[in-house]
N, C-alpha and C. Protein backbone atom coordinates (compact mmCIF):
# COMPACT_ATOMS: atom_id res chain seq x y z
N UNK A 1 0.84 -1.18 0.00
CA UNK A 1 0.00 0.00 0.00
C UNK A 1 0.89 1.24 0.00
N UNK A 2 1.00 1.93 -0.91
CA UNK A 2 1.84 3.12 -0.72
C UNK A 2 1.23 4.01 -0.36
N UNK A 3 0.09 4.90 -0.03
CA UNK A 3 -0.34 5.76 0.74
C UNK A 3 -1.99 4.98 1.67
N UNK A 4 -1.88 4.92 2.51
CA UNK A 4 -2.74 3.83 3.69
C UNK A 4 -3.85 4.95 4.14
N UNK A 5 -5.24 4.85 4.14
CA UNK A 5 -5.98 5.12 4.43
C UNK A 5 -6.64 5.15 5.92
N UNK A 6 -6.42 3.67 6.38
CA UNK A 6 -7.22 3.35 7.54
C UNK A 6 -6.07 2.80 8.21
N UNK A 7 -4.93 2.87 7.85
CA UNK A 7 -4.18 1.92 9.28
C UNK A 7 -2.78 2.89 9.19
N UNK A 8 -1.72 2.88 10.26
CA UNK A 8 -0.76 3.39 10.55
C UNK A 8 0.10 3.67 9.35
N UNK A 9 0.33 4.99 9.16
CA UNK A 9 1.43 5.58 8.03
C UNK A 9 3.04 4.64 8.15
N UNK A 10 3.00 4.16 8.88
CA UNK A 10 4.53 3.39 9.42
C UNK A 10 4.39 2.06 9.06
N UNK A 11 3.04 1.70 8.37
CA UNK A 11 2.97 0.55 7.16
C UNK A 11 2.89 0.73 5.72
N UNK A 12 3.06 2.18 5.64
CA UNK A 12 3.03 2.44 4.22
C UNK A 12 4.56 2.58 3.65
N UNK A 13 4.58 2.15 2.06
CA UNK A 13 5.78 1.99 1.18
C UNK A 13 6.27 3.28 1.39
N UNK A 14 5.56 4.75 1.01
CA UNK A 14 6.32 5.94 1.24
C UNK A 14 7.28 6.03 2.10
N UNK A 15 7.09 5.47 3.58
CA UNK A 15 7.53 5.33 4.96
C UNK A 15 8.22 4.87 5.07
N UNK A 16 8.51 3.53 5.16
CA UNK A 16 9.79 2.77 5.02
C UNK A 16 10.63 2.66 3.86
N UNK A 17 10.47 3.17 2.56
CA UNK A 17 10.92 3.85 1.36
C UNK A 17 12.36 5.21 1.96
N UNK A 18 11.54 5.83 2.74
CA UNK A 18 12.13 7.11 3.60
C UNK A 18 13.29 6.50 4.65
N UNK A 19 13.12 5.48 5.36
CA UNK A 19 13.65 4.61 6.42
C UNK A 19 15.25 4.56 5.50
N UNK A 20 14.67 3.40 4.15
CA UNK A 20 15.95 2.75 3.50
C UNK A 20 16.59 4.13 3.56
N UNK A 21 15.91 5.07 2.84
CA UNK A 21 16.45 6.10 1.99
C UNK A 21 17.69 6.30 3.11
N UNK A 22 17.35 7.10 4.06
CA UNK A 22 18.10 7.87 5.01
C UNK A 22 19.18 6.80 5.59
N UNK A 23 19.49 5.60 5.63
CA UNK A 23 20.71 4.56 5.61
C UNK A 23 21.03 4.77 4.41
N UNK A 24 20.66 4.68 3.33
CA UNK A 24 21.74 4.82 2.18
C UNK A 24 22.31 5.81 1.92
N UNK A 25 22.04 7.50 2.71
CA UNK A 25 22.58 8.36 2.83
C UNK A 25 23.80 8.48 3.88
N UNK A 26 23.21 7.66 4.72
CA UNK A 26 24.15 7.23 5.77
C UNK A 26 25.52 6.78 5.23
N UNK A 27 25.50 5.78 4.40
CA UNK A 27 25.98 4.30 4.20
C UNK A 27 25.66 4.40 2.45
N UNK A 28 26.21 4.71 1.51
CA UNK A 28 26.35 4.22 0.16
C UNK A 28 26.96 2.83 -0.59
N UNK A 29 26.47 1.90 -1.41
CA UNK A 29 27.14 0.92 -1.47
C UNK A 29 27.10 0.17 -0.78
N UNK A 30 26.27 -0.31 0.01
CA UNK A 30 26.03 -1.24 1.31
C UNK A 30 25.31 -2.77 0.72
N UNK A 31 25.52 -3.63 0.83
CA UNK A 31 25.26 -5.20 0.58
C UNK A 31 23.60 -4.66 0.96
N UNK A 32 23.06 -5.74 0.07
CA UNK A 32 20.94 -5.60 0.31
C UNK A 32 20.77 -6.56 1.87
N UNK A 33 21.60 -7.34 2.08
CA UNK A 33 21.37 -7.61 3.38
C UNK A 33 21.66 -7.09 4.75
N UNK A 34 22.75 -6.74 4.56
CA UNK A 34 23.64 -5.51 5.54
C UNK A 34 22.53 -4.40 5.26
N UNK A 35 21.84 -3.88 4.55
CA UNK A 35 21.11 -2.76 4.37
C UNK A 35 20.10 -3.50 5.48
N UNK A 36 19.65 -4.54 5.14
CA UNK A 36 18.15 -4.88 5.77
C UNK A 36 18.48 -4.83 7.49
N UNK A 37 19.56 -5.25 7.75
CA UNK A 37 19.76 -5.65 9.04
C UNK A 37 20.01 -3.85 9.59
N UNK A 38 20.55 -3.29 9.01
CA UNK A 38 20.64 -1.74 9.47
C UNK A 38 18.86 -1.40 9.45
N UNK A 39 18.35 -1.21 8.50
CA UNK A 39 17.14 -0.98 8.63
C UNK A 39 16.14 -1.53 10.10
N UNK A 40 16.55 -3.13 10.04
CA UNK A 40 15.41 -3.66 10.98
C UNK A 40 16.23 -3.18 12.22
N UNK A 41 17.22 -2.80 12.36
CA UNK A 41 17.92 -2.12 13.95
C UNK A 41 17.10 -1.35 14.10
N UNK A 42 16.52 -0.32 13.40
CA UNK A 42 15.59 1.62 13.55
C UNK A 42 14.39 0.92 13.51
N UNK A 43 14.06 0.24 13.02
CA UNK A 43 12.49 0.26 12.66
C UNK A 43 11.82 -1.52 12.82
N UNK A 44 10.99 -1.58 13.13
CA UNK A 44 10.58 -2.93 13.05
C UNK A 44 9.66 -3.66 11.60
N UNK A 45 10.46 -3.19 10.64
CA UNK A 45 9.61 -3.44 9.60
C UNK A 45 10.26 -5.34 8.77
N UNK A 46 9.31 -5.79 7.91
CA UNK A 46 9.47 -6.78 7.27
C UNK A 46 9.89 -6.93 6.38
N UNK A 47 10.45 -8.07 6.87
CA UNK A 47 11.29 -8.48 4.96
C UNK A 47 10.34 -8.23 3.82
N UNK A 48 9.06 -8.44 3.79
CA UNK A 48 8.78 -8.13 2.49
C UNK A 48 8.05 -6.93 2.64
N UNK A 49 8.13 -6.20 3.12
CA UNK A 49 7.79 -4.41 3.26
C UNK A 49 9.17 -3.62 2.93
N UNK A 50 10.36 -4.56 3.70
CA UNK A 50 11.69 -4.12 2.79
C UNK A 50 11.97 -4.25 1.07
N UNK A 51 10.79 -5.11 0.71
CA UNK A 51 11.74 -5.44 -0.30
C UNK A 51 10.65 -4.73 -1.27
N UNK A 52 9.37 -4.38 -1.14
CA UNK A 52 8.24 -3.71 -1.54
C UNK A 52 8.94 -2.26 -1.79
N UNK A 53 9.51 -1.64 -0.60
CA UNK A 53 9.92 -0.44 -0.73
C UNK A 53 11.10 -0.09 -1.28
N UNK A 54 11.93 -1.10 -1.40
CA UNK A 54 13.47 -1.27 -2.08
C UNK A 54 12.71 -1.07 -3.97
N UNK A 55 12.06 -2.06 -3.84
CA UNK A 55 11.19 -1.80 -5.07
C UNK A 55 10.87 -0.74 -5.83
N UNK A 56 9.74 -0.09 -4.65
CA UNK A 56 9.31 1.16 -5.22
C UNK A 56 10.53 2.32 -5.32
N UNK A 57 11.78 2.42 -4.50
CA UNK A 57 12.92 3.28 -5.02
C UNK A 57 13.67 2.57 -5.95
N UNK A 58 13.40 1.01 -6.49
CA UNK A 58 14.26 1.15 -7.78
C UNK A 58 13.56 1.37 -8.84
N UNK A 59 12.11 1.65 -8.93
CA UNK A 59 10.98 2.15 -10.09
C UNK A 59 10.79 3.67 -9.88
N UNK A 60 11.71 4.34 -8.71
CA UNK A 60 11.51 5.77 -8.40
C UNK A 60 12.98 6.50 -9.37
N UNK A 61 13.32 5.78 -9.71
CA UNK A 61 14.99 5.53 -10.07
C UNK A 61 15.69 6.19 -8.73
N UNK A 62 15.54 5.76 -7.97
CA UNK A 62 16.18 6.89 -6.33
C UNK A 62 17.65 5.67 -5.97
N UNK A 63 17.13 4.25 -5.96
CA UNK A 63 18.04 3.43 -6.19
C UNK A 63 18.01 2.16 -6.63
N UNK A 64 19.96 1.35 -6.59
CA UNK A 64 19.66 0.47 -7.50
C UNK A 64 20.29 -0.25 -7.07
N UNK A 65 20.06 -2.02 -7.52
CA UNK A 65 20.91 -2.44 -6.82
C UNK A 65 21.82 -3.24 -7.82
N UNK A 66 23.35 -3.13 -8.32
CA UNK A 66 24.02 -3.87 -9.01
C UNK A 66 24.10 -5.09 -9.05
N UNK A 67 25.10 -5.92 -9.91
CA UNK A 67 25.06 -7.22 -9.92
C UNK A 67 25.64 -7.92 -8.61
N UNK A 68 26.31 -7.02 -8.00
CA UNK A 68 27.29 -8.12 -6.85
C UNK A 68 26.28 -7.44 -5.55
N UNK A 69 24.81 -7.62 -5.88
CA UNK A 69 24.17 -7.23 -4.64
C UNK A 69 24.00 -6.06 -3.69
N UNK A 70 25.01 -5.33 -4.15
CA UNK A 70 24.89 -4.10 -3.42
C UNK A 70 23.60 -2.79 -3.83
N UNK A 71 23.51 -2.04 -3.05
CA UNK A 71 22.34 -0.93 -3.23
C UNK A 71 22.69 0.22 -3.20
N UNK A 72 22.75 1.26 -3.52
CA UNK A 72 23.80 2.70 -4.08
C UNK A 72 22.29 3.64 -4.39
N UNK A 73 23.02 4.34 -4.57
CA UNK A 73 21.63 6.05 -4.31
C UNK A 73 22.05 6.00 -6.26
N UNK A 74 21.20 6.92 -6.75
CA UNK A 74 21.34 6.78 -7.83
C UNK A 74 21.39 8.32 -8.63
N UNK A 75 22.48 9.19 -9.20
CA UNK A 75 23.04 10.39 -9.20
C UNK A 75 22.11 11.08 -9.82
């Protein structure tokens, strides 16, 4: 759900979209798993709400993730 109507904004894609974002500002070039495990430290979100929102910033072109797995901001 990227903008949530009836239930907590802190389940929506925008939201945890924002979460990744601000670690990859942190942290550029970071492994997609090492990302996840930084992420689930701040926030209690799910693997597949991570990977929903990893999603929607690589269809935002915001980021991407190369062949050797890693995830990078995108210039």
């Amino acid at each position: 759900m990227l903008l949530p109507r009836d239930i907590n904004p802190e389940l929506s894609i925008y939201y945890n979209g924002a979460i990744i974002l601000q670690q990859l500002i942190k942290e550029d070039n970071v492994d997609i798993i090492n990302l996840y495990r930084n992420v689930k430290n701040e926030s209690n979100m799910s693997l597949n709400t991570y990977m929903l929102s990893l999603d929607w910033l690589f269809l935002s072109d915001i980021a991407v993730v190369n062949e050797s797995g890693e995830v990078k901001l995108c210039s």
